[in-house]
N, C-alpha and C. Protein backbone atom coordinates (compact mmCIF):
# COMPACT_ATOMS: atom_id res chain seq x y z
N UNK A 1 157.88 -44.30 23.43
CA UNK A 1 158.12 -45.73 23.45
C UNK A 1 157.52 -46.34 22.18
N UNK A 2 158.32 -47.20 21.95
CA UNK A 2 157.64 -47.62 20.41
C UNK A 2 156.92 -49.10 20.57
N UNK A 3 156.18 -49.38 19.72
CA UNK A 3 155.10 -50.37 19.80
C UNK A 3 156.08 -51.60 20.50
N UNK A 4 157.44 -51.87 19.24
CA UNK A 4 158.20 -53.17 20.02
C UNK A 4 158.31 -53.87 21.39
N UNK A 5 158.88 -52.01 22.08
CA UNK A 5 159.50 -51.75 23.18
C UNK A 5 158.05 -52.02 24.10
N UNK A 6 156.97 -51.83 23.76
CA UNK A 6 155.40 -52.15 24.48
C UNK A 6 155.43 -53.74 24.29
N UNK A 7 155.29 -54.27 23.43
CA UNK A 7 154.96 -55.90 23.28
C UNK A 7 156.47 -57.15 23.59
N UNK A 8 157.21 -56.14 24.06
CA UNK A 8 158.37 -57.94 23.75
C UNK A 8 158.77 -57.84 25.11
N UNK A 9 158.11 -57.30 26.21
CA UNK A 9 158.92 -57.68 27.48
C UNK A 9 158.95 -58.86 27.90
N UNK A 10 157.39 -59.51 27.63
CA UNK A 10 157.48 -60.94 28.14
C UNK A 10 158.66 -61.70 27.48
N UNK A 11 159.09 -61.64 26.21
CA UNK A 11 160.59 -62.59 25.77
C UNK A 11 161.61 -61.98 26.23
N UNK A 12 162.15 -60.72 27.11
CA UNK A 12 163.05 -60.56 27.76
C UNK A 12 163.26 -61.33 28.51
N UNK A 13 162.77 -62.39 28.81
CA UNK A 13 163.21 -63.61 30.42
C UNK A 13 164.00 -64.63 29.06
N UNK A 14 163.17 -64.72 27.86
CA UNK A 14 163.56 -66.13 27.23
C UNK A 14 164.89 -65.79 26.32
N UNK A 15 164.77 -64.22 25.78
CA UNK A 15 165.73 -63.86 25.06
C UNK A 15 166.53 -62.77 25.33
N UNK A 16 166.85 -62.64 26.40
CA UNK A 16 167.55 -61.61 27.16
C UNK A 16 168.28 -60.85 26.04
N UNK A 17 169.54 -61.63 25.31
CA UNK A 17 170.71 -60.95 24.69
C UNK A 17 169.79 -60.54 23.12
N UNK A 18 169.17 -60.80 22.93
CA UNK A 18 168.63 -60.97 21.33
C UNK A 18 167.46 -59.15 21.87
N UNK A 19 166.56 -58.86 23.05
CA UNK A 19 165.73 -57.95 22.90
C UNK A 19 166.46 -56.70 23.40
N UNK A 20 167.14 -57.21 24.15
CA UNK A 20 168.69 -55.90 24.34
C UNK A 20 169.10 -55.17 23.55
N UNK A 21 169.11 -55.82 22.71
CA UNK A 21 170.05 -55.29 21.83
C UNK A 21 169.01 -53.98 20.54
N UNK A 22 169.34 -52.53 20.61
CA UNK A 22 168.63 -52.02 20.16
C UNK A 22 167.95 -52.31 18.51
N UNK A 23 169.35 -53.23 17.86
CA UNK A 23 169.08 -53.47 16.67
C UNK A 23 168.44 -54.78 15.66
N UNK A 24 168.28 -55.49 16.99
CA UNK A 24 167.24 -56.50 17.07
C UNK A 24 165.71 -55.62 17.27
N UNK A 25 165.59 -54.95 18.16
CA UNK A 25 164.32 -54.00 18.05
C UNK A 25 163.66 -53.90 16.73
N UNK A 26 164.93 -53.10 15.92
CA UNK A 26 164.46 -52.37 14.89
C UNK A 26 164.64 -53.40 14.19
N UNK A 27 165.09 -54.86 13.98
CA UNK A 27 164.86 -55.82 13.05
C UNK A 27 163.35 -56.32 13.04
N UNK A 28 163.10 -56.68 14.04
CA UNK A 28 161.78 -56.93 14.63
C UNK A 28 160.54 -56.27 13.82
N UNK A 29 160.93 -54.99 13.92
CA UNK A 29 160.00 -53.90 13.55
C UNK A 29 159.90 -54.14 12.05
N UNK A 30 160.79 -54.01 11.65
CA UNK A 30 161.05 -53.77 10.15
C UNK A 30 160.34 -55.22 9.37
N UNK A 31 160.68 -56.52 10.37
CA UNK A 31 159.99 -57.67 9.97
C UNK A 31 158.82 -57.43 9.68
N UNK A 32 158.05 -57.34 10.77
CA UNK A 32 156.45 -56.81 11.10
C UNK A 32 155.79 -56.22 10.07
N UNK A 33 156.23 -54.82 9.26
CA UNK A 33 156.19 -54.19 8.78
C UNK A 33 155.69 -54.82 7.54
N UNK A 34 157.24 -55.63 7.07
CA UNK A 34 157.00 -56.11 5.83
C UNK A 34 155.81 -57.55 6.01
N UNK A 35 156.48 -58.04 6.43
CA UNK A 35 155.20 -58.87 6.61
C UNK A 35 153.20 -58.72 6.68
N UNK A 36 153.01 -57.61 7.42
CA UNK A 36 151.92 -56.56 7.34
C UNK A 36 151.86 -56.12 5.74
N UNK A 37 152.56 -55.76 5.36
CA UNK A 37 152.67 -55.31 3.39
C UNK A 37 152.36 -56.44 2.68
N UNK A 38 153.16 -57.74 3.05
CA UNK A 38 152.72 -58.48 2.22
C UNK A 38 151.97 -59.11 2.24
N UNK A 39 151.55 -59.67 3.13
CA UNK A 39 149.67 -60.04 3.54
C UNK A 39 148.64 -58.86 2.90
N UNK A 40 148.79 -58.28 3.07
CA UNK A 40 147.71 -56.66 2.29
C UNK A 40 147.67 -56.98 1.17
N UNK A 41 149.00 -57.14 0.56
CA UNK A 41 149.02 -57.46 -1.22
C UNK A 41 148.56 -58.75 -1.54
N UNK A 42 148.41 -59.65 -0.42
CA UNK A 42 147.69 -60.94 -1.06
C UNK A 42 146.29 -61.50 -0.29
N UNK A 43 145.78 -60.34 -0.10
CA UNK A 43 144.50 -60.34 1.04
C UNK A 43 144.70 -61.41 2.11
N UNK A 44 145.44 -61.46 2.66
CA UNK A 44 145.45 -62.48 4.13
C UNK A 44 145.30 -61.35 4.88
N UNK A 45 144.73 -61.87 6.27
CA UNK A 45 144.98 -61.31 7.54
C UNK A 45 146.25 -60.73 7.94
N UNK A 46 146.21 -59.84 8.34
CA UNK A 46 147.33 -59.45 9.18
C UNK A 46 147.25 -59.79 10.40
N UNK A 47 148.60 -60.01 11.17
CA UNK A 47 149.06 -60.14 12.49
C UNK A 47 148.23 -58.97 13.35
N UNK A 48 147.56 -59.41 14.98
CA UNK A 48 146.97 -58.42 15.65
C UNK A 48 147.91 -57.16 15.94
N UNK A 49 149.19 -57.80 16.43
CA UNK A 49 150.62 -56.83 16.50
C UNK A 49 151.52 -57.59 16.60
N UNK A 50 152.42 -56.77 16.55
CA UNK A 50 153.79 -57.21 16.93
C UNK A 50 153.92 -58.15 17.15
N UNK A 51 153.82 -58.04 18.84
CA UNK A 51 153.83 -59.16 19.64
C UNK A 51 153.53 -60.67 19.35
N UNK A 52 152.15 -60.85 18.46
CA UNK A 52 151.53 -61.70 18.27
C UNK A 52 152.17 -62.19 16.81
N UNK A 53 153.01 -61.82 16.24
CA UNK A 53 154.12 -61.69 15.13
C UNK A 53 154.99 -62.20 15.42
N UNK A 54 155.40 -61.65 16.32
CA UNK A 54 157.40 -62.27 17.04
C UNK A 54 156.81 -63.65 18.12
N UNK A 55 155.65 -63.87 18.36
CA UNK A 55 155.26 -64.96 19.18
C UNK A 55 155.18 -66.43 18.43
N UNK A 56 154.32 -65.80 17.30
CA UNK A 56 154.44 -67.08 16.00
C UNK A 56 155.69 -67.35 15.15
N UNK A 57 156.46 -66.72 14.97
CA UNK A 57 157.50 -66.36 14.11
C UNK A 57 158.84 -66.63 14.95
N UNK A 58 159.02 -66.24 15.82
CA UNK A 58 160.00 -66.10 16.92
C UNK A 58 161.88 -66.50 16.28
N UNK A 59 161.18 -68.20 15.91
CA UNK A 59 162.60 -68.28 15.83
C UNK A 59 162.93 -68.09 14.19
N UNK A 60 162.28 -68.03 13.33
CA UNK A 60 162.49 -67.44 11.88
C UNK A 60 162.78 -66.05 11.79
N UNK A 61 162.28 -65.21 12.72
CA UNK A 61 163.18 -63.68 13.00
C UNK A 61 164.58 -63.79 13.41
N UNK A 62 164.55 -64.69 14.78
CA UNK A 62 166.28 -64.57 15.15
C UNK A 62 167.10 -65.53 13.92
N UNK A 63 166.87 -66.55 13.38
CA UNK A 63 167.64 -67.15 12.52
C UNK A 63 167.95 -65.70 11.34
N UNK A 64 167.17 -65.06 11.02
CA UNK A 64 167.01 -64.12 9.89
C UNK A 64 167.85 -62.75 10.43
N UNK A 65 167.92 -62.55 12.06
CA UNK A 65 168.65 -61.20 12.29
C UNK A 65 170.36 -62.30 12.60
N UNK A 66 169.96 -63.27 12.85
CA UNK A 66 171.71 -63.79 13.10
C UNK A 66 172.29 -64.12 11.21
N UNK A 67 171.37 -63.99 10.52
CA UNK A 67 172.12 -64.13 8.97
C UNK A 67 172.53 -62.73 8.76
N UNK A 68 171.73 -61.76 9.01
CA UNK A 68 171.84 -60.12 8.80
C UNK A 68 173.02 -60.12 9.52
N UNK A 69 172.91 -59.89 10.71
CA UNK A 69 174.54 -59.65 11.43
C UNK A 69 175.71 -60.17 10.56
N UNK A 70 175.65 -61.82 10.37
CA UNK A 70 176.81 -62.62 10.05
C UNK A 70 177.34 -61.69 8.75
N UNK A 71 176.41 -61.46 7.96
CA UNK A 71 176.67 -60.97 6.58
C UNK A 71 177.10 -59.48 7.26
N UNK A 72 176.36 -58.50 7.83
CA UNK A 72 176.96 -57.32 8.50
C UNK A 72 178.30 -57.70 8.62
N UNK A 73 178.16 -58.43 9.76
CA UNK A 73 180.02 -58.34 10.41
C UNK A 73 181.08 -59.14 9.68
N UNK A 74 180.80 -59.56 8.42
CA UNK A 74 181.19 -60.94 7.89
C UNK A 74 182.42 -60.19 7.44
């Protein structure tokens, strides 16, 4: 089980179609990630996890995976 799949159940009630979806997962992840990199490179704190990432962030991830798709499926 991967860290995501541990921290985002509680937004399965709020975002049913968006944590379903496996490739929202791995958008998620990949956010995190970079975000974690770029705080390092400019000495800020990093996020505790995930969770606490996609909690503050929430709707600047889905605006950012519904531009990815649009351009995907465009």
């Amino acid at each position: 089980m991967t860290l995501i799949q541990e921290q985002l159940p509680l937004f399965e009630k709020k975002q049913t179609h968006y944590t379903q979806n496996p490739n929202f997962k791995c958008f998620v992840q990949n956010m995190f990630d970079e975000n974690c990199r770029e705080r390092r490179e400019h000495g800020q704190r990093e996020y505790k996890n995930i969770f606490s990432y996609f909690r503050k962030n929430h709707q600047f991830v889905i605006d950012k995976f519904n531009e990815t798709e649009a351009t995907r499926n465009g």
